[in-house]
Protein backbone atom coordinates (compact mmCIF):
# COMPACT_ATOMS: atom_id res chain seq x y z
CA UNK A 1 114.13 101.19 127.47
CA UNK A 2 112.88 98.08 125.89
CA UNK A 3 112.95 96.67 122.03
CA UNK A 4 110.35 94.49 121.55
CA UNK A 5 109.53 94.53 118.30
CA UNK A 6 106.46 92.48 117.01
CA UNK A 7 104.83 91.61 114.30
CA UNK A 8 101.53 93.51 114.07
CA UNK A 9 102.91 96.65 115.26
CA UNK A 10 105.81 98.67 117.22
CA UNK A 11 106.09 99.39 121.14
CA UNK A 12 108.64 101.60 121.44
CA UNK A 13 109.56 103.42 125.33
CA UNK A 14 112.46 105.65 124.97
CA UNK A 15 113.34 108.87 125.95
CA UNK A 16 115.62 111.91 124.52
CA UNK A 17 119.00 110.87 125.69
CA UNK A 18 118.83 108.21 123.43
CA UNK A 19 118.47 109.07 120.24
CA UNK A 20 121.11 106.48 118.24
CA UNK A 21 119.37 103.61 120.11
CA UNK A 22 116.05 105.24 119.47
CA UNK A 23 116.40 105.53 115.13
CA UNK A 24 118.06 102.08 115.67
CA UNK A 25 114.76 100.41 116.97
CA UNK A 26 112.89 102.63 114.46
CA UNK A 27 114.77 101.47 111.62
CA UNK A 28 114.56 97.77 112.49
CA UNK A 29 111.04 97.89 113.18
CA UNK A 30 109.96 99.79 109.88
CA UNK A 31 112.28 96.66 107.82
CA UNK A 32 110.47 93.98 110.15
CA UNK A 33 107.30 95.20 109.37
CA UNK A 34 107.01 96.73 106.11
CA UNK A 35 110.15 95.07 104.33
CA UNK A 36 111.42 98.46 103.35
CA UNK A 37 112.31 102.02 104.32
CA UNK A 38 112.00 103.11 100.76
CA UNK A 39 108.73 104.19 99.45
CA UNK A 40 105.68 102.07 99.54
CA UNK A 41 101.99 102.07 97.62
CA UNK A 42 100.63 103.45 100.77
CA UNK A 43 102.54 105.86 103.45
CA UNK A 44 102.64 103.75 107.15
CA UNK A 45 101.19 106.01 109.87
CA UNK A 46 103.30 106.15 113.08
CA UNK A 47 100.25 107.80 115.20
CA UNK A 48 101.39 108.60 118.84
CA UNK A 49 100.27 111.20 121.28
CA UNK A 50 101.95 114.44 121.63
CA UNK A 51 104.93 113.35 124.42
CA UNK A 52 108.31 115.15 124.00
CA UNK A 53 110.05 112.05 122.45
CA UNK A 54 107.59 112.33 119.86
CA UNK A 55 108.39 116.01 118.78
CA UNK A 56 111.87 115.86 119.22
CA UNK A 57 113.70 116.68 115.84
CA UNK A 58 115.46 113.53 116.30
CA UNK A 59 112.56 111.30 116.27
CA UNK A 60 110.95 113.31 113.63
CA UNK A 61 113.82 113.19 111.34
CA UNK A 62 113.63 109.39 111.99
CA UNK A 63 110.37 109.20 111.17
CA UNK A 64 110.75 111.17 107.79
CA UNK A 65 114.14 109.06 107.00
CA UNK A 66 111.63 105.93 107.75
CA UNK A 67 109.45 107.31 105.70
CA UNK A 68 106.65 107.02 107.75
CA UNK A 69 104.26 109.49 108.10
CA UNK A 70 103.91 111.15 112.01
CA UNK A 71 100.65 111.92 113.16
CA UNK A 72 99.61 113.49 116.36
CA UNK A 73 96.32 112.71 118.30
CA UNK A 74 94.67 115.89 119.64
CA UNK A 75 96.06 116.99 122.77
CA UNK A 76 94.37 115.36 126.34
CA UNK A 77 92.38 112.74 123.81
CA UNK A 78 94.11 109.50 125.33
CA UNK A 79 90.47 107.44 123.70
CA UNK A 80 92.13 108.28 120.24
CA UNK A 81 94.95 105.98 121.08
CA UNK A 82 92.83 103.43 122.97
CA UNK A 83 94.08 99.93 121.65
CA UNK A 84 97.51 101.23 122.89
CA UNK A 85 96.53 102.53 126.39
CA UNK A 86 94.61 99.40 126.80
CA UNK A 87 97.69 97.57 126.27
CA UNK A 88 100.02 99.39 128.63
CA UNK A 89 97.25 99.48 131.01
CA UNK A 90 97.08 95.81 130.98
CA UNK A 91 100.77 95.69 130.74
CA UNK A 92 101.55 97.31 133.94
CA UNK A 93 98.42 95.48 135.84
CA UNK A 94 99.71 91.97 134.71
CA UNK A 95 103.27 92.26 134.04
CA UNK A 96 105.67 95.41 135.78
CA UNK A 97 103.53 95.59 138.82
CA UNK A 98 103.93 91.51 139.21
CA UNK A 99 107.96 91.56 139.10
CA UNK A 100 110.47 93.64 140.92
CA UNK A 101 112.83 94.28 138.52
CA UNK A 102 116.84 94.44 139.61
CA UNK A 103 118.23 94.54 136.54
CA UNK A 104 117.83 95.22 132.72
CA UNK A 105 118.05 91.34 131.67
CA UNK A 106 115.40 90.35 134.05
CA UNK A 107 113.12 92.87 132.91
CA UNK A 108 113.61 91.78 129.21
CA UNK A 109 113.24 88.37 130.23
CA UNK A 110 109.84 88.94 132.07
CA UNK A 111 108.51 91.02 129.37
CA UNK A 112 109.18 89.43 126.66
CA UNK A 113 107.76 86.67 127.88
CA UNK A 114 104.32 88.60 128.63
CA UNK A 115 103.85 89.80 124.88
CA UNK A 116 104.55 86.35 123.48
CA UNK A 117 102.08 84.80 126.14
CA UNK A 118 99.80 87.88 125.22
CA UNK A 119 100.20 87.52 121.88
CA UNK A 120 99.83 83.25 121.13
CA UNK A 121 98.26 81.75 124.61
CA UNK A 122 96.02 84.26 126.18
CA UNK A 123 92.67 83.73 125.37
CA UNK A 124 91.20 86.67 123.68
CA UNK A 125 87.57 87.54 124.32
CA UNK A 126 86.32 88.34 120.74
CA UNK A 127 87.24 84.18 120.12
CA UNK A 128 84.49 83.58 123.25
């Protein structure tokens, strides 16, 4: 279970048992990104593959409260969502695999630490 919220977008890993904590990090990421959960000119899309979490009442009852609009890539499609997968792929190559983790604050610490060096230092090939 992590909350790292950042700016351009949301990473959210959760599962079922914890749904409070889960509309929590929804919530706060929706007002850090869009500045609202009230309507907007345009509806934010929440895309996401079709995972349990994803169609649990809870989460989509979030989502509607959120107001954002839930959309579902088409099942065993994982290229729709490839900026993402490319980014946990990378994640767990450079990051989890790298660390052995015995505790939640060391985990935080490590990955938070990743996505703000991934984020501002890390050269990024398009800027070659």
């Amino acid at each position: 279970m992590w909350r790292i919220l950042r700016p351009r977008g949301i990473l959210i890993r959760g599962t079922s048992d914890y749904g409070r904590w889960l509309w929590w990090v929804i919530e706060a990421a929706c007002l850090r990104r869009f500045g609202t959960l009230g309507p907007s000119v345009s509806t934010p899309v929440l895309r996401s593959d079709n995972g349990l979490i994803f169609q649990s009442r809870r989460f989509r009852t979030a989502c509607r409260d959120c107001r954002l609009h839930q959309e579902f890539i088409r099942p065993y499609t994982p290229e729709q969502t490839g900026m993402i997968e490319r980014f946990f792929r990378s994640f767990k190559e450079k990051c989890v695999w790298h660390h052995q983790f015995h505790n939640f604050g060391q985990a935080r610490t490590a990955i938070s630490t990743w996505i703000q060096w991934c984020d501002k230092a890390r050269p990024h090939q398009a800027l070659r």
